[in-house]
Protein backbone atom coordinates (compact mmCIF):
# COMPACT_ATOMS: atom_id res chain seq x y z
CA UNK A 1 103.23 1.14 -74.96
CA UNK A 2 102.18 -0.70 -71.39
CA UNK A 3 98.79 -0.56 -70.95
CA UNK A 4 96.99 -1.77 -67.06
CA UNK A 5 95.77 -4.60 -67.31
CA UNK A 6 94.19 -4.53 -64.29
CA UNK A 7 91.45 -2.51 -62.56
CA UNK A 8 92.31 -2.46 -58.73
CA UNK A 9 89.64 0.74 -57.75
CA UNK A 10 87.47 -1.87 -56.44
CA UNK A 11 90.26 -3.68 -54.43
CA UNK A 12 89.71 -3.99 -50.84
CA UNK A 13 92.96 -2.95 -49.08
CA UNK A 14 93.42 -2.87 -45.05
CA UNK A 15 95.42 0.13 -44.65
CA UNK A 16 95.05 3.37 -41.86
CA UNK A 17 94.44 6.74 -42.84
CA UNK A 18 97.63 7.30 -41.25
CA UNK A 19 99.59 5.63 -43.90
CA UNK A 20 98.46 7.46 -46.53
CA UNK A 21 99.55 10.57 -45.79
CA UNK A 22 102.85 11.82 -46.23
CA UNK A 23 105.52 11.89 -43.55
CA UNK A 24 106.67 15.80 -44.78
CA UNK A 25 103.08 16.76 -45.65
CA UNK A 26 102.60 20.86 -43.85
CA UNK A 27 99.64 19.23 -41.81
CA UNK A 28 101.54 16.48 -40.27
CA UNK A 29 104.19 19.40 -39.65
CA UNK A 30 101.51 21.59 -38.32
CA UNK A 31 100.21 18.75 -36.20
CA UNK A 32 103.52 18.05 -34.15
CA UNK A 33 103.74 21.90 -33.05
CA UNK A 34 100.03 23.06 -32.37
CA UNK A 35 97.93 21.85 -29.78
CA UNK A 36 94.21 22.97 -31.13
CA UNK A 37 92.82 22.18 -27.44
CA UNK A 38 93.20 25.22 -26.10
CA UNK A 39 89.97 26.33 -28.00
CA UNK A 40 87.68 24.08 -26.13
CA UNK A 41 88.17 26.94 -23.21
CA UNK A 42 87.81 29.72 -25.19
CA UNK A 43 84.57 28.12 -26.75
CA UNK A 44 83.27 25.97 -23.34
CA UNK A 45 80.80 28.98 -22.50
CA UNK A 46 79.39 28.88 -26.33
CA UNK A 47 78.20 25.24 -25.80
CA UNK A 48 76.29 23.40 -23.92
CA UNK A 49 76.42 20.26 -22.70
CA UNK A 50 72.54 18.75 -21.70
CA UNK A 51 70.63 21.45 -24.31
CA UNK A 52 70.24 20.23 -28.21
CA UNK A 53 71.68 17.67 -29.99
CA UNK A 54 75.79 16.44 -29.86
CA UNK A 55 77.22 19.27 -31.90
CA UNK A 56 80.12 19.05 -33.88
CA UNK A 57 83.96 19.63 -32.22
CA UNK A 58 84.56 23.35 -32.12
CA UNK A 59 88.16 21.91 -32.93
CA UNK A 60 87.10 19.92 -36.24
CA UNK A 61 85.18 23.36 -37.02
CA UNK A 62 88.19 25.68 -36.70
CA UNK A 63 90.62 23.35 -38.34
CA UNK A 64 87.86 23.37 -41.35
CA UNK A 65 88.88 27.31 -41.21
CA UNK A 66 92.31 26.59 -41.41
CA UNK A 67 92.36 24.48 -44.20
CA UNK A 68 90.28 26.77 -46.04
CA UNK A 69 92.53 29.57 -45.12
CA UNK A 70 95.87 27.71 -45.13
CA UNK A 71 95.40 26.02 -48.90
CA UNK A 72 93.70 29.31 -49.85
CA UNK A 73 90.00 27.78 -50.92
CA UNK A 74 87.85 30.29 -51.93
CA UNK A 75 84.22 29.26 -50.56
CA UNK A 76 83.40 27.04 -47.85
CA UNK A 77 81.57 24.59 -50.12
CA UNK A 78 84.38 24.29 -51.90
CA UNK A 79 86.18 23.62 -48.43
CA UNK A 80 84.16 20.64 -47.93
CA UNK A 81 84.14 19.25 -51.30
CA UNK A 82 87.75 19.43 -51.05
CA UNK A 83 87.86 17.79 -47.17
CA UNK A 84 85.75 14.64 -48.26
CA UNK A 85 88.14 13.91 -51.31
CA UNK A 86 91.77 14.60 -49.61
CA UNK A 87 93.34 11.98 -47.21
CA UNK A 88 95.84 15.10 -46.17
CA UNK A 89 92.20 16.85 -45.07
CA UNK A 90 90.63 13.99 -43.31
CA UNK A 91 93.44 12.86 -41.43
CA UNK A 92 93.81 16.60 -40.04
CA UNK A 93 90.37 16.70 -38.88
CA UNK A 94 90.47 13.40 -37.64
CA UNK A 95 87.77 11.70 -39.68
CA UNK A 96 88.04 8.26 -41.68
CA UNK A 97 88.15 7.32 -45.10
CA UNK A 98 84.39 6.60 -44.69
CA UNK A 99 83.25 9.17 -42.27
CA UNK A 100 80.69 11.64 -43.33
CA UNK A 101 82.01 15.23 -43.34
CA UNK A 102 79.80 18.03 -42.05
CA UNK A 103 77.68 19.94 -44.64
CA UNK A 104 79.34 23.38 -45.18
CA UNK A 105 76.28 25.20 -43.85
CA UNK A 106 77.40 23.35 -39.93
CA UNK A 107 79.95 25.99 -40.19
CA UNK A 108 77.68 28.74 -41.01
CA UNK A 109 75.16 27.78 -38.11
CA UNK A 110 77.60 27.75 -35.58
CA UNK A 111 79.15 30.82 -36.64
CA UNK A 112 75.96 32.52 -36.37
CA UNK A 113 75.15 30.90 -33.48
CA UNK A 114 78.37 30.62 -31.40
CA UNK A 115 80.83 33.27 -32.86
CA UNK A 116 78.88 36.15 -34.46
CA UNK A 117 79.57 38.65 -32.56
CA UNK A 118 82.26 38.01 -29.69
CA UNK A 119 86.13 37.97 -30.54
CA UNK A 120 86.68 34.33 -30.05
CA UNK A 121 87.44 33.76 -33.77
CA UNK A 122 89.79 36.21 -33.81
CA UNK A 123 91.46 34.97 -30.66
CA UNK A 124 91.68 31.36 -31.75
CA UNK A 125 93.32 32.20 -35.43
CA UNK A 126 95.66 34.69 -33.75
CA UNK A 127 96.75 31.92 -31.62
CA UNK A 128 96.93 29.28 -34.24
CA UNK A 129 98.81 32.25 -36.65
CA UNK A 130 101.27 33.17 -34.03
CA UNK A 131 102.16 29.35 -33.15
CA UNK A 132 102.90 29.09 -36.79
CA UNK A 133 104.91 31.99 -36.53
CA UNK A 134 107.15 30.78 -33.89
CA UNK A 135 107.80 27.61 -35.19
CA UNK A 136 108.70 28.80 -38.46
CA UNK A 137 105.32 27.29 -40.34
CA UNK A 138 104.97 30.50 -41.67
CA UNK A 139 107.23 33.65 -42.30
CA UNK A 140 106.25 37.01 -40.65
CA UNK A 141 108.73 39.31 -43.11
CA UNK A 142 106.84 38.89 -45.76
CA UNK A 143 102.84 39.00 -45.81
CA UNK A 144 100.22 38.96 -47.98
CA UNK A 145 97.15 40.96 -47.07
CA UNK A 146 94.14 41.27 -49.42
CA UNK A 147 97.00 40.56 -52.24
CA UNK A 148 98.88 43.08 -50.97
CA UNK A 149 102.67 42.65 -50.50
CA UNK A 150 103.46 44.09 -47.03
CA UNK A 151 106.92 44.53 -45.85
CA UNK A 152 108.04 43.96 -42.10
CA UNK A 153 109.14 46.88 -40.57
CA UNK A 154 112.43 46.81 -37.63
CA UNK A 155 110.65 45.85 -34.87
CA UNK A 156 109.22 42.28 -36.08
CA UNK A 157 107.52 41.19 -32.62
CA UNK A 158 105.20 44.64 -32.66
CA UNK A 159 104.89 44.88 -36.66
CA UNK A 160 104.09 40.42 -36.65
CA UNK A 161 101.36 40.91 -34.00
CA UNK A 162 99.87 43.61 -36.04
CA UNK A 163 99.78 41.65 -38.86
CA UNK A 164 98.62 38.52 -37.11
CA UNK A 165 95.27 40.65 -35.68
CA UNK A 166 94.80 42.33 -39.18
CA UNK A 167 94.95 38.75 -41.07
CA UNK A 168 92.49 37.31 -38.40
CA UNK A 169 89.74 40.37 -39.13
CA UNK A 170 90.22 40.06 -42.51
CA UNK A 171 89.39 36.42 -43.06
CA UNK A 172 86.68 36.73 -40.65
CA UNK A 173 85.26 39.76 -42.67
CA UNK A 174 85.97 37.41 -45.72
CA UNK A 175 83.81 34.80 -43.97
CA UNK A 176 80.98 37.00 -43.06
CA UNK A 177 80.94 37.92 -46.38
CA UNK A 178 80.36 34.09 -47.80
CA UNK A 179 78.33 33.62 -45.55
CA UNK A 180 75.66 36.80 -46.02
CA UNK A 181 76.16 35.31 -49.84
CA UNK A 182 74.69 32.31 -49.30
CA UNK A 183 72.06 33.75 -46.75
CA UNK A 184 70.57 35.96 -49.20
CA UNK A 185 70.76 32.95 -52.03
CA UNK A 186 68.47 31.09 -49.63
CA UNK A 187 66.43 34.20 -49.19
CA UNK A 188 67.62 34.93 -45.43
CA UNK A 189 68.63 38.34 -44.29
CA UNK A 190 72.60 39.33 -44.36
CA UNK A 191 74.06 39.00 -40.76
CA UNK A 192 74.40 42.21 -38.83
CA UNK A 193 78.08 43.39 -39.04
CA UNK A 194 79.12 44.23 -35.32
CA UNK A 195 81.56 46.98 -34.49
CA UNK A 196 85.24 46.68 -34.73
């Protein structure tokens, strides 16, 4: 039996974030076919730009979404905890080895703030879901909504749009739903639900 003989944790290495992930890893794959920067005009009128203090990239926020939704974490704590140990994470998000993540209440204040309320959530994941789509990230026969297997019916343009909308209000409805959790575990009122 080989034991290490040597403790390297403490080792200091040069190397870039970029080498450490993999070359096939789905977020470099996701990477080379999305271009996130359309939300910065859907969001532009949500922000502003001589009020307040720098806020965080609407990108970095939405791409915190997408991991959450994409690697199917259940809370956004959990999302955050899992961002500040993966180099997969980071790298998508654009933030160093060393670079301080945002606290998973950011997202929860700008929510509230920003997107509570308007359809911009909705539009940006439908985007992002039917990019995916298209370049064949993710397949539109077969769909899971709310564990439920869902089969795609003849006319897959109509049935995958239908399913792309559905998916968005669901996770958003998932995420209003963390979020009036922890709200009411830090003795806040629940947000108000607005119509559909």
């Amino acid at each position: 039996m080989l034991s290490k003989k040597e403790d390297t944790r403490h080792q200091i290495e040069f190397v870039s974030i970029e080498q450490l992930v993999p070359k096939d890893h789905l977020l470099r794959k996701i990477v080379r076919v999305i271009d996130f920067s359309f939300i910065y005009d859907l969001v532009k009128d949500k922000y502003s730009e001589d009020h307040g203090r720098p806020s965080i990239d609407p990108v970095v926020l939405i791409k915190i979404l997408f991991i959450q939704y994409l690697f199917g974490i259940p809370s956004m704590r959990r999302t955050i905890a899992e961002i500040k140990t993966n180099v997969a994470y980071r790298w998508f998000l654009g933030y160093g080895l060393t670079e301080e993540i945002p606290h998973f209440s950011t997202f929860s204040q700008n929510y509230i703030r920003r997107f509570k309320g308007t359809d911009i959530f909705e539009k940006i994941f439908t985007k992002i879901l039917e990019e995916a789509i298209k370049h064949g990230l993710v397949n539109a026969e077969e769909v899971f909504i709310d564990s439920t297997h869902v089969k795609a019916s003849a006319n897959k343009k109509k049935y995958t749009k239908e399913i792309i909308e559905q998916e968005a209000r669901t996770y958003q409805e998932k995420l209003e739903e963390e979020i009036n959790k922890d709200r009411e575990a830090h003795g806040k009122k629940p947000l108000k639900n607005r119509p559909r």
